[in-house]
N, C-alpha and C. Protein backbone atom coordinates (compact mmCIF):
# COMPACT_ATOMS: atom_id res chain seq x y z
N UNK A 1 -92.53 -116.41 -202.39
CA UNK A 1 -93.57 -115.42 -202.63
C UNK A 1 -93.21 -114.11 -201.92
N UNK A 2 -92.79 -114.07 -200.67
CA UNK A 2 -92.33 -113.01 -199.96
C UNK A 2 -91.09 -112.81 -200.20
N UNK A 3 -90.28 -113.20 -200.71
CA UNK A 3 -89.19 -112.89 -201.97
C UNK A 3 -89.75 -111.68 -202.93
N UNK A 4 -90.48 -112.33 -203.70
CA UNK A 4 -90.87 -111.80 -204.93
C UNK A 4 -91.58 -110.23 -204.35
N UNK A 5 -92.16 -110.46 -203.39
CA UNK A 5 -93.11 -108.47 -202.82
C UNK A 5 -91.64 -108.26 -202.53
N UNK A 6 -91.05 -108.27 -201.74
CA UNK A 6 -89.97 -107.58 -201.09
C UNK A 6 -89.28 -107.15 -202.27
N UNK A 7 -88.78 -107.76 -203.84
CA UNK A 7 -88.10 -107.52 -204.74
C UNK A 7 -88.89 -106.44 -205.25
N UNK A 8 -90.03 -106.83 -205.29
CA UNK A 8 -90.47 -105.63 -206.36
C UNK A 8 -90.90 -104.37 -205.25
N UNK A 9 -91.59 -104.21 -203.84
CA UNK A 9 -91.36 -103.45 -203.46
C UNK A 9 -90.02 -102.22 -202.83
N UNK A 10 -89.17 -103.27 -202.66
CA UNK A 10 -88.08 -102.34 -203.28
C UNK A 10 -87.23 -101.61 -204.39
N UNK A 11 -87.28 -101.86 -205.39
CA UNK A 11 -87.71 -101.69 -206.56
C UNK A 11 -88.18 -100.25 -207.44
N UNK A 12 -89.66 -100.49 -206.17
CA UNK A 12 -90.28 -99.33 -206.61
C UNK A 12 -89.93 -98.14 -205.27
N UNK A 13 -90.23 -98.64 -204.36
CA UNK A 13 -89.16 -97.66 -203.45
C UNK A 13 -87.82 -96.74 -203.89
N UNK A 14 -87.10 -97.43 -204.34
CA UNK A 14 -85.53 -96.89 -204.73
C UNK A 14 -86.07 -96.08 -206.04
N UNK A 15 -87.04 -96.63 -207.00
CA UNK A 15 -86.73 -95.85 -208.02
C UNK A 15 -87.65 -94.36 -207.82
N UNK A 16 -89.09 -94.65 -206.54
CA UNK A 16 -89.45 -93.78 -206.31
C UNK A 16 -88.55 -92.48 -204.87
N UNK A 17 -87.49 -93.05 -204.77
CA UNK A 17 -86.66 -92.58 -203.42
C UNK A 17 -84.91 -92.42 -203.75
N UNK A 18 -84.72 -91.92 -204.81
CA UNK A 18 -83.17 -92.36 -205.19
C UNK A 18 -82.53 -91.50 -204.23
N UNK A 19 -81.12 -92.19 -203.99
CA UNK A 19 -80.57 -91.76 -203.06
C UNK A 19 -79.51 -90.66 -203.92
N UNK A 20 -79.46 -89.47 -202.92
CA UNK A 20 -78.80 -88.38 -203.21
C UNK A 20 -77.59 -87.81 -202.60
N UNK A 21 -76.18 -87.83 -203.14
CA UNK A 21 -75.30 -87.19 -201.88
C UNK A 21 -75.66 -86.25 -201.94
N UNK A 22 -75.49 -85.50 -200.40
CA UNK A 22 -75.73 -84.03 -200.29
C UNK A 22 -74.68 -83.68 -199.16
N UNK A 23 -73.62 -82.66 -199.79
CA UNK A 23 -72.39 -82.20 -199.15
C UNK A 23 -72.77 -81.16 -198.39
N UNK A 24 -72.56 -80.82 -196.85
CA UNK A 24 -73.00 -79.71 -196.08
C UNK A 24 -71.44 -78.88 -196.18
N UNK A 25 -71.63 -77.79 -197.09
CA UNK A 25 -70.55 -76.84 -196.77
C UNK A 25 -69.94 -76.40 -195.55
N UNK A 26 -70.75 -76.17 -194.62
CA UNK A 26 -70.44 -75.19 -193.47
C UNK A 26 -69.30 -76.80 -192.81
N UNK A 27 -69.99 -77.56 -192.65
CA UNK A 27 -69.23 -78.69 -191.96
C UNK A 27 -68.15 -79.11 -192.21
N UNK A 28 -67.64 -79.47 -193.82
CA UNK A 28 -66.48 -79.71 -194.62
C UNK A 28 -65.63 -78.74 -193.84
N UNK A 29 -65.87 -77.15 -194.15
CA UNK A 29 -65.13 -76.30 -193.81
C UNK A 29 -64.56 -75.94 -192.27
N UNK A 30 -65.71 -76.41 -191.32
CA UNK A 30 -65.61 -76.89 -189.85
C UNK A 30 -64.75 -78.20 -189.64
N UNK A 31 -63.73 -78.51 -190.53
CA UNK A 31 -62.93 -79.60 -190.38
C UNK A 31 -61.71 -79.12 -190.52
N UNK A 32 -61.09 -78.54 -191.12
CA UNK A 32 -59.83 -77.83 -192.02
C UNK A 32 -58.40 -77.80 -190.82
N UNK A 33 -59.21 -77.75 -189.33
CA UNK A 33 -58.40 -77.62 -188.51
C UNK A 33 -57.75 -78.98 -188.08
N UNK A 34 -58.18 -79.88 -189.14
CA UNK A 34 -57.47 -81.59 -188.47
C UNK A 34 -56.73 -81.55 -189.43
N UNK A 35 -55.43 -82.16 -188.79
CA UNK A 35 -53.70 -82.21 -189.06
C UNK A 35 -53.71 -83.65 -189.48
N UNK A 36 -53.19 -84.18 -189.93
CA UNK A 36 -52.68 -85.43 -190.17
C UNK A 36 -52.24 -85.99 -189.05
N UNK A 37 -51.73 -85.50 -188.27
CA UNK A 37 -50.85 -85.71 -186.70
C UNK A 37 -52.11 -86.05 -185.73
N UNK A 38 -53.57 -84.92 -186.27
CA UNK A 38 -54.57 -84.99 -185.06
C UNK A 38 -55.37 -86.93 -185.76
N UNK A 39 -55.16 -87.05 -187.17
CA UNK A 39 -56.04 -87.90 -187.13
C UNK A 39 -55.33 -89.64 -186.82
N UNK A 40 -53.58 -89.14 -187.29
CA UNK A 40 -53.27 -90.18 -186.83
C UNK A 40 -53.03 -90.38 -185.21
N UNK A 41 -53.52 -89.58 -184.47
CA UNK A 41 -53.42 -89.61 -182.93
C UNK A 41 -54.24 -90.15 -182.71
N UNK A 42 -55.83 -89.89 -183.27
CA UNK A 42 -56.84 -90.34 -183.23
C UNK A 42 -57.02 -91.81 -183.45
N UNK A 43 -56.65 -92.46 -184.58
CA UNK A 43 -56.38 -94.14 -184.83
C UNK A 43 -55.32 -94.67 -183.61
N UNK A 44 -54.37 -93.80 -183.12
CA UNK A 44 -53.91 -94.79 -182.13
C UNK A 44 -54.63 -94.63 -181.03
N UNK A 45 -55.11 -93.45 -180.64
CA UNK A 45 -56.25 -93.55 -179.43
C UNK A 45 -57.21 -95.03 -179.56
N UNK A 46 -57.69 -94.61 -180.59
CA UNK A 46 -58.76 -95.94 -181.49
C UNK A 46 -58.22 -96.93 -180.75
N UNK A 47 -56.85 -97.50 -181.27
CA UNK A 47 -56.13 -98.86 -180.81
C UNK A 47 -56.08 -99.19 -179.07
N UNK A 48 -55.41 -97.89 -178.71
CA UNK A 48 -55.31 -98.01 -177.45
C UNK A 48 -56.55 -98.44 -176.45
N UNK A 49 -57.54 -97.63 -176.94
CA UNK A 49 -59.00 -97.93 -176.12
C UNK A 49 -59.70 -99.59 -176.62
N UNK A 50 -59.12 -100.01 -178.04
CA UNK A 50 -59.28 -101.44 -177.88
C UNK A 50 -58.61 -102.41 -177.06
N UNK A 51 -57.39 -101.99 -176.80
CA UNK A 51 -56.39 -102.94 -175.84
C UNK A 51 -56.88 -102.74 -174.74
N UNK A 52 -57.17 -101.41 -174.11
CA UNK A 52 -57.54 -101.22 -172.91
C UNK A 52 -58.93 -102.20 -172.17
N UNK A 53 -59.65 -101.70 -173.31
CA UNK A 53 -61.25 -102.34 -173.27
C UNK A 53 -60.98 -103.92 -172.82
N UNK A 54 -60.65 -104.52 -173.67
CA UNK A 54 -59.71 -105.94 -173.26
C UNK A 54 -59.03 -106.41 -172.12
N UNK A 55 -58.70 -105.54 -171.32
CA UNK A 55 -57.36 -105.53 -170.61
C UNK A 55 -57.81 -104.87 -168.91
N UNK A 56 -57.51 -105.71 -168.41
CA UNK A 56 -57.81 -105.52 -166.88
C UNK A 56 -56.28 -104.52 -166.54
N UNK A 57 -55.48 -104.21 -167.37
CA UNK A 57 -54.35 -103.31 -166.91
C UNK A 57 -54.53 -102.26 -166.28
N UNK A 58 -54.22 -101.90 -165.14
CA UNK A 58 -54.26 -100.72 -164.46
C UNK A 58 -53.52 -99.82 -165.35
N UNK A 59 -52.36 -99.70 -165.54
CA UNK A 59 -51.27 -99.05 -166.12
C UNK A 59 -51.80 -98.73 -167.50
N UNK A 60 -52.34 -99.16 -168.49
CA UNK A 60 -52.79 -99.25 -169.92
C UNK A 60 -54.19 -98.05 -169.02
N UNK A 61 -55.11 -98.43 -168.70
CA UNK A 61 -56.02 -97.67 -168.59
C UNK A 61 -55.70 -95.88 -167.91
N UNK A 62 -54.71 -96.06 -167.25
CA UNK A 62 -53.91 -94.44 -167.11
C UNK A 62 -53.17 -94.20 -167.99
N UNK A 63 -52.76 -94.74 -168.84
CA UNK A 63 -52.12 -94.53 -170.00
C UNK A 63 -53.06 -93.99 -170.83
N UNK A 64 -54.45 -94.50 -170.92
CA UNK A 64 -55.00 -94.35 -172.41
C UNK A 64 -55.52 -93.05 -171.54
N UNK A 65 -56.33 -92.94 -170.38
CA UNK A 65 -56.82 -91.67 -170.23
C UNK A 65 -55.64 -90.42 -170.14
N UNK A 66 -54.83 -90.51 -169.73
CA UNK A 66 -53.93 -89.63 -170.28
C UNK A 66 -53.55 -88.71 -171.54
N UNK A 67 -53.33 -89.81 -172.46
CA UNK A 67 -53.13 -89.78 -173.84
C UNK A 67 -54.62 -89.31 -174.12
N UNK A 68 -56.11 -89.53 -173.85
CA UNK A 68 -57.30 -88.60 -174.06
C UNK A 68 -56.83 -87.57 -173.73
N UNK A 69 -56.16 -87.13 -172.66
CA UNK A 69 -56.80 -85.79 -172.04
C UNK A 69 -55.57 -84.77 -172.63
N UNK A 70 -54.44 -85.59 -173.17
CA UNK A 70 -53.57 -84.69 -174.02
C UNK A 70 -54.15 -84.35 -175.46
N UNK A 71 -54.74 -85.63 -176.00
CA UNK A 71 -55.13 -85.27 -177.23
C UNK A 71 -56.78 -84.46 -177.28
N UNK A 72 -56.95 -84.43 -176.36
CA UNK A 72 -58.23 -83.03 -176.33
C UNK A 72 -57.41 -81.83 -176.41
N UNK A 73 -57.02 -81.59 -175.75
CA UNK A 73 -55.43 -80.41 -175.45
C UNK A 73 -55.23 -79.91 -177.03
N UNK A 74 -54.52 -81.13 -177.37
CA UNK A 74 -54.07 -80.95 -178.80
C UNK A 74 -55.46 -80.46 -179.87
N UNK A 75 -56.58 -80.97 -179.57
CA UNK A 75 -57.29 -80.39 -181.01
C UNK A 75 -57.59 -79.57 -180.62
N UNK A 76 -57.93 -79.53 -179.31
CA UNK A 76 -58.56 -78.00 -178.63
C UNK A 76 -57.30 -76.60 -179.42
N UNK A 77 -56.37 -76.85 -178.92
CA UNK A 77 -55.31 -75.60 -180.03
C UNK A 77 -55.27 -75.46 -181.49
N UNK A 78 -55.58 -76.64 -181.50
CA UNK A 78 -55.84 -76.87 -182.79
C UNK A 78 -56.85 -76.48 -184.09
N UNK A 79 -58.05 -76.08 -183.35
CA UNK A 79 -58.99 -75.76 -183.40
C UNK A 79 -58.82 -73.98 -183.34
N UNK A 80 -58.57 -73.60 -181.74
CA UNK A 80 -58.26 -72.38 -181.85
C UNK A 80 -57.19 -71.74 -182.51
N UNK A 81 -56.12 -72.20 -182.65
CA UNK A 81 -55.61 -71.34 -183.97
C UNK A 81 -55.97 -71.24 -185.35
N UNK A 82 -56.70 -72.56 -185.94
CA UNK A 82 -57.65 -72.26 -187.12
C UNK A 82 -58.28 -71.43 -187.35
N UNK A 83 -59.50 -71.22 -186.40
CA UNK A 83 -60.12 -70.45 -186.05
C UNK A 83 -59.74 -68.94 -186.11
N UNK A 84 -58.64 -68.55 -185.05
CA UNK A 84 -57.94 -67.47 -184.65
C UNK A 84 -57.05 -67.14 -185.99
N UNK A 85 -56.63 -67.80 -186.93
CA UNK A 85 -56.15 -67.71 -188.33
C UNK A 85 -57.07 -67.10 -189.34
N UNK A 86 -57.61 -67.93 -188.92
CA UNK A 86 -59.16 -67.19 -190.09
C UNK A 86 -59.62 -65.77 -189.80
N UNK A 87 -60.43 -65.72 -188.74
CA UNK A 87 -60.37 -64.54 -188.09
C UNK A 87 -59.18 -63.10 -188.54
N UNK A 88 -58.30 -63.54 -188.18
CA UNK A 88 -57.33 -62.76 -188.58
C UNK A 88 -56.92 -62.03 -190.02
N UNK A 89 -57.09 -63.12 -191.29
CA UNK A 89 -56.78 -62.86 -192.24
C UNK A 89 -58.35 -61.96 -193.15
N UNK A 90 -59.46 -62.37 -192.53
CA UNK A 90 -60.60 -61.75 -193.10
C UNK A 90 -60.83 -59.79 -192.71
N UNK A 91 -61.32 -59.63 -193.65
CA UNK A 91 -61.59 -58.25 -193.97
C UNK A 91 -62.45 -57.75 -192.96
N UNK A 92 -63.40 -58.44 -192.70
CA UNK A 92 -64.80 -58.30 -191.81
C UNK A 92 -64.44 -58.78 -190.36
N UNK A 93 -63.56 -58.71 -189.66
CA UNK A 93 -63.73 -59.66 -188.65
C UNK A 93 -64.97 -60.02 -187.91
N UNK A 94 -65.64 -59.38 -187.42
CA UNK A 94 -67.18 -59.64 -186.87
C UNK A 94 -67.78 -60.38 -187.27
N UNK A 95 -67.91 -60.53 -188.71
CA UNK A 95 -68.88 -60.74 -189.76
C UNK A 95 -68.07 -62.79 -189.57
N UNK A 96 -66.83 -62.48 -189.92
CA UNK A 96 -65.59 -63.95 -190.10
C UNK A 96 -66.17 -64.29 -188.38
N UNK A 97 -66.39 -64.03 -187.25
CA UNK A 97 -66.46 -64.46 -186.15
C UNK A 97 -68.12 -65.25 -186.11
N UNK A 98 -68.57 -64.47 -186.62
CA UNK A 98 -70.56 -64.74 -187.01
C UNK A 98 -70.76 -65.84 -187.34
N UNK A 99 -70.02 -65.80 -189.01
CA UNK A 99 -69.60 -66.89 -189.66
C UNK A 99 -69.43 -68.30 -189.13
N UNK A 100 -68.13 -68.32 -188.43
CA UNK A 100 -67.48 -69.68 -187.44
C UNK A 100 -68.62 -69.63 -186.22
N UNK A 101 -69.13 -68.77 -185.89
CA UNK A 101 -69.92 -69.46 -184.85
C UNK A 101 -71.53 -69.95 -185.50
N UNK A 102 -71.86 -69.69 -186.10
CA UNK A 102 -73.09 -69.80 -186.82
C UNK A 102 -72.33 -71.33 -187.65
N UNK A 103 -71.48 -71.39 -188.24
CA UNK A 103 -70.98 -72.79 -188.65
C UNK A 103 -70.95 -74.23 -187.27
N UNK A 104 -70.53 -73.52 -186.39
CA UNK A 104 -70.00 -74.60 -185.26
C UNK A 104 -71.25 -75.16 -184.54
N UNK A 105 -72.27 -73.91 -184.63
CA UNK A 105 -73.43 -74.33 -183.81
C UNK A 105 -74.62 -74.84 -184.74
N UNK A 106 -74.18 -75.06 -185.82
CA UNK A 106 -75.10 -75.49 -186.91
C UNK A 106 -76.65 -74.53 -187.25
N UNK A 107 -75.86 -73.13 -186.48
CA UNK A 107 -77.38 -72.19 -186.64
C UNK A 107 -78.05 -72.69 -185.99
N UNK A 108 -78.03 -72.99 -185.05
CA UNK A 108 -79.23 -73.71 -184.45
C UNK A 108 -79.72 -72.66 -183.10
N UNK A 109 -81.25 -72.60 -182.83
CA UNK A 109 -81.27 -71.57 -182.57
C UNK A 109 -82.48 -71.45 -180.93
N UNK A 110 -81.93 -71.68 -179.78
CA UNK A 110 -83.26 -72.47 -179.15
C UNK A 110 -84.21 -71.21 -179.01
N UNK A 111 -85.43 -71.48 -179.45
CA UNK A 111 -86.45 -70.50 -179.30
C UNK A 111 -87.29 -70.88 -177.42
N UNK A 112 -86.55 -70.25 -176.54
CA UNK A 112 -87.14 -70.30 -175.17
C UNK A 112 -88.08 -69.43 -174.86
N UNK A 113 -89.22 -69.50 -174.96
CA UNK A 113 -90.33 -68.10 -174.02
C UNK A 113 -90.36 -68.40 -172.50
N UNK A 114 -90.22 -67.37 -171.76
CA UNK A 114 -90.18 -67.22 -170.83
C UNK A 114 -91.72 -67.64 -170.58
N UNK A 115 -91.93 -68.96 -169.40
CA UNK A 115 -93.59 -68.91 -169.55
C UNK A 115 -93.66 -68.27 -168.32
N UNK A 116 -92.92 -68.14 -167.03
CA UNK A 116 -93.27 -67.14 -166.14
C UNK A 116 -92.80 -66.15 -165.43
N UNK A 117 -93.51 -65.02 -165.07
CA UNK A 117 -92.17 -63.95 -164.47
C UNK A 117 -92.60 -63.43 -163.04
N UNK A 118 -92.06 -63.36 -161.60
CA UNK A 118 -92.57 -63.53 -160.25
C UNK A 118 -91.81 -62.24 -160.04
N UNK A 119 -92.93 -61.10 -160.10
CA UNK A 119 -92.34 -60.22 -159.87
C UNK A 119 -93.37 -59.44 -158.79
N UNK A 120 -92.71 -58.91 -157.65
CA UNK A 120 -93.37 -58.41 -156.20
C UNK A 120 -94.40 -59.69 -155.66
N UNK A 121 -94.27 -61.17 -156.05
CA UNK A 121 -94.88 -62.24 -155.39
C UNK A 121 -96.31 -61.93 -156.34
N UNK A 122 -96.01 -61.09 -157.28
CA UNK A 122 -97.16 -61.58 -158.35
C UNK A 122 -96.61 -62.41 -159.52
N UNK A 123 -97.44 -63.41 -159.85
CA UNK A 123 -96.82 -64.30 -161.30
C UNK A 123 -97.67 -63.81 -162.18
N UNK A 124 -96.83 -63.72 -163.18
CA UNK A 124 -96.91 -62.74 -164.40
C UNK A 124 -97.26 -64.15 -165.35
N UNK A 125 -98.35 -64.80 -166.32
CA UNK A 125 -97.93 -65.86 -167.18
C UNK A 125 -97.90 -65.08 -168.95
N UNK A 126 -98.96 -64.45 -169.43
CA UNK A 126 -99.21 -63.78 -170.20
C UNK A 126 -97.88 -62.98 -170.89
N UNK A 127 -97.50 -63.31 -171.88
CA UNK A 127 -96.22 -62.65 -172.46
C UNK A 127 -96.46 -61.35 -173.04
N UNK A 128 -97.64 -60.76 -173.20
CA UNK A 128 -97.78 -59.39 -173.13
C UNK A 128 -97.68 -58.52 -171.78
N UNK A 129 -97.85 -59.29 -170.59
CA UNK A 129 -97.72 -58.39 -169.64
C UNK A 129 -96.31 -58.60 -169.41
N UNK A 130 -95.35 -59.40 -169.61
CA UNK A 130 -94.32 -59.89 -169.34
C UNK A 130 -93.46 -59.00 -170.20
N UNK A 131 -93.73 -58.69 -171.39
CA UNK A 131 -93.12 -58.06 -172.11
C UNK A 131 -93.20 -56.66 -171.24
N UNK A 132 -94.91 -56.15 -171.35
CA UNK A 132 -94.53 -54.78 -170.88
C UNK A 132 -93.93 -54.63 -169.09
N UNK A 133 -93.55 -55.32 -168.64
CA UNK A 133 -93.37 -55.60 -167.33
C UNK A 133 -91.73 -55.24 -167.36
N UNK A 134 -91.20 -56.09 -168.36
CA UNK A 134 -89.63 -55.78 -168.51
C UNK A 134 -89.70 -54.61 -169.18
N UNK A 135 -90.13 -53.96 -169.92
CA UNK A 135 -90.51 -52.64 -170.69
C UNK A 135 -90.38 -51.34 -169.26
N UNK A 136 -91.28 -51.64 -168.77
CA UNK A 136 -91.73 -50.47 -167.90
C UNK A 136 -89.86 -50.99 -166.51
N UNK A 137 -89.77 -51.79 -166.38
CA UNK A 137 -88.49 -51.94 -165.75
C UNK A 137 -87.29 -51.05 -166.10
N UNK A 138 -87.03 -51.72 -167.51
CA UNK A 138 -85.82 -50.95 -167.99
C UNK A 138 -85.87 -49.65 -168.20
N UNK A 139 -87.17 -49.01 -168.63
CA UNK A 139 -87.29 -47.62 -168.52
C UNK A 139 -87.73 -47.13 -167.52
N UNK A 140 -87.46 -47.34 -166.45
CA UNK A 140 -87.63 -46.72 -164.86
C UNK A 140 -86.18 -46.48 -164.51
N UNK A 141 -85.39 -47.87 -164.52
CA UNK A 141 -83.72 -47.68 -164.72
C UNK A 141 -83.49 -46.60 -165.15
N UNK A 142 -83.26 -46.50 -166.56
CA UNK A 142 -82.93 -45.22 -167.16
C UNK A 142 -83.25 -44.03 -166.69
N UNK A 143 -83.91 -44.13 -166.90
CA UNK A 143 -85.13 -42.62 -166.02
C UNK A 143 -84.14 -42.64 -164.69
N UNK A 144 -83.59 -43.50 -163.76
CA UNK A 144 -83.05 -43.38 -162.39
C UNK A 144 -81.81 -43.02 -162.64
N UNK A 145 -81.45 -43.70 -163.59
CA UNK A 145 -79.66 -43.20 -163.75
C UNK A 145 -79.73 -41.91 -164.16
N UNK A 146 -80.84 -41.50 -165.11
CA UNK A 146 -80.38 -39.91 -166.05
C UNK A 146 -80.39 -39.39 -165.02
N UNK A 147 -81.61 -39.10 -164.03
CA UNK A 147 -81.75 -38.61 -162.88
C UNK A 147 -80.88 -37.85 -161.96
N UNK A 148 -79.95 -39.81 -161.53
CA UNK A 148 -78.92 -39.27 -160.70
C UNK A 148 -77.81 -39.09 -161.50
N UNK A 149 -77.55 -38.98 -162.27
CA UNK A 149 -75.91 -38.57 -163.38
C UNK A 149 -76.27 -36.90 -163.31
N UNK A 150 -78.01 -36.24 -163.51
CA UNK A 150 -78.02 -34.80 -163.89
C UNK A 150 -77.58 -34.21 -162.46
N UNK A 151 -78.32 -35.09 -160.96
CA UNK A 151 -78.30 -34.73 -159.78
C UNK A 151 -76.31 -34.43 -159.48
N UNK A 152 -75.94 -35.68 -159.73
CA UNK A 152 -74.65 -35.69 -159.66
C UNK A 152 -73.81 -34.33 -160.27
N UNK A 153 -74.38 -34.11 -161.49
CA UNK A 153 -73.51 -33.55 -162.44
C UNK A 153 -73.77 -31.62 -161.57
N UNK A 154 -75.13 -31.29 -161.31
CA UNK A 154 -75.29 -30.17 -160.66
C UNK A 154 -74.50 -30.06 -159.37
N UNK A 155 -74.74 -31.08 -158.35
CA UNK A 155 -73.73 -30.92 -157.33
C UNK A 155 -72.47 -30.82 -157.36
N UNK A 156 -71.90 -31.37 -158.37
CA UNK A 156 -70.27 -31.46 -158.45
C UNK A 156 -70.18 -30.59 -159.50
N UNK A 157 -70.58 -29.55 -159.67
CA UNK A 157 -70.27 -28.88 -161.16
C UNK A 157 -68.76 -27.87 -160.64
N UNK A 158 -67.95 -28.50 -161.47
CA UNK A 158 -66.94 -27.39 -161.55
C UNK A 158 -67.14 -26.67 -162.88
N UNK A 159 -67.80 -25.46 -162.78
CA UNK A 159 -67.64 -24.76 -164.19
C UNK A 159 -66.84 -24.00 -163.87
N UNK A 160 -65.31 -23.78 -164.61
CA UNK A 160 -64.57 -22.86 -164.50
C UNK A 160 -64.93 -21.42 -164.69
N UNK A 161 -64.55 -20.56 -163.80
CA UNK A 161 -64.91 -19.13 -163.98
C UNK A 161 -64.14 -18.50 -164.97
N UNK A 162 -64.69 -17.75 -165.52
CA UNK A 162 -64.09 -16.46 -166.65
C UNK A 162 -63.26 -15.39 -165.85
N UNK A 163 -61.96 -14.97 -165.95
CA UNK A 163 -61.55 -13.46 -165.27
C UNK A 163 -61.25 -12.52 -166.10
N UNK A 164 -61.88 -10.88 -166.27
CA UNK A 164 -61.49 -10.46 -167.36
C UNK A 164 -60.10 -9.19 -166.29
C-alpha cells in the first residue's frame, strides 16, 4: 500500500517538477584555465591522498603534502596567466577585469550597514546621522587641505618678475 502512494506520489511530483539542466555561463568560462596536466595532477593527488589516508607512512604523508602545495603553485599560475591572457587581448581592459572579477566572485555582493559609529565617545546608531556625520567629516577635510595648499601656495609664491 505504501508502495503504491509513494509510486503515484512521485509520479505526480516529477511530472509536476521536471528536472531541467541549467548551464551557468560565467562558471564554464571560469574553468578554461585547467590544462589537462592540472587535471591529471589532480587524479593523482586523488590517489595519493587515498594511499596516504590508509597509511600510517610518515614519508607518503610529506610526500602528498608537498605535491599539494606544488600543485596549488601550479593552478595558482595557471589561473593567473589565463586570466592575465584575457585581460590582455580585450579591447576594454577595465571592463575584461570587471568581467573576471564579477565571474570569480559569483557577483556576490555583501550588503554590510554600518550599525554603529563612536565618534568623540558619542555612539552614533541612526544611519542618517551616520551618514551626515561622515558627510560633514569629509567636507571639513577638504575645506582643511584647500585651506592649507592656498596658505602654502601664498607663502611660497615664486611669481617670476617681469624686466622691461
Amino acid at each position: 500500500m505504501f508502495s503504491s502512494f509513494l509510486n503515484i506520489h512521485l509520479r505526480i511530483f516529477y511530472s509536476s517538477f521536471p528536472l531541467k539542466k541549467v548551464t551557468n555561463r560565467n562558471s564554464k568560462d571560469n574553468k578554461n584555465w585547467i590544462t589537462l596536466c592540472i587535471k591529471t595532477s589532480c587524479r593523482h593527488k586523488r590517489e595519493l591522498y587515498r594511499t596516504y589516508r590508509n597509511s600510517n607512512n610518515l614519508e607518503l604523508k610529506r610526500h602528498y603534502r608537498v605535491y599539494c602545495k606544488i600543485l596549488a603553485n601550479v593552478i595558482e599560475e595557471a589561473k593567473r596567466t589565463y586570466y592575465d591572457k584575457k585581460i590582455q587581448k580585450s579591447r576594454n581592459k577595465c571592463k575584461a577585469t570587471w568581467y573576471i572579477i564579477k565571474g570569480l566572485t559569483n557577483n556576490q555582493h555583501s550588503q554590510s550597514d554600518i550599525q554603529e559609529l563612536i565618534i568623540n565617545s558619542k555612539h552614533l546608531r541612526d544611519q542618517q546621522d551616520i551618514t551626515d556625520d561622515f558627510s560633514n567629516y569629509f567636507s571639513s577635510v577638504i575645506d582643511k587641505i584647500s585651506k592649507k595648499n592656498i596658505n602654502n601656495m601664498i607663502n611660497n609664491e615664486n611669481v617670476p618678475t617681469v624686466h622691461h
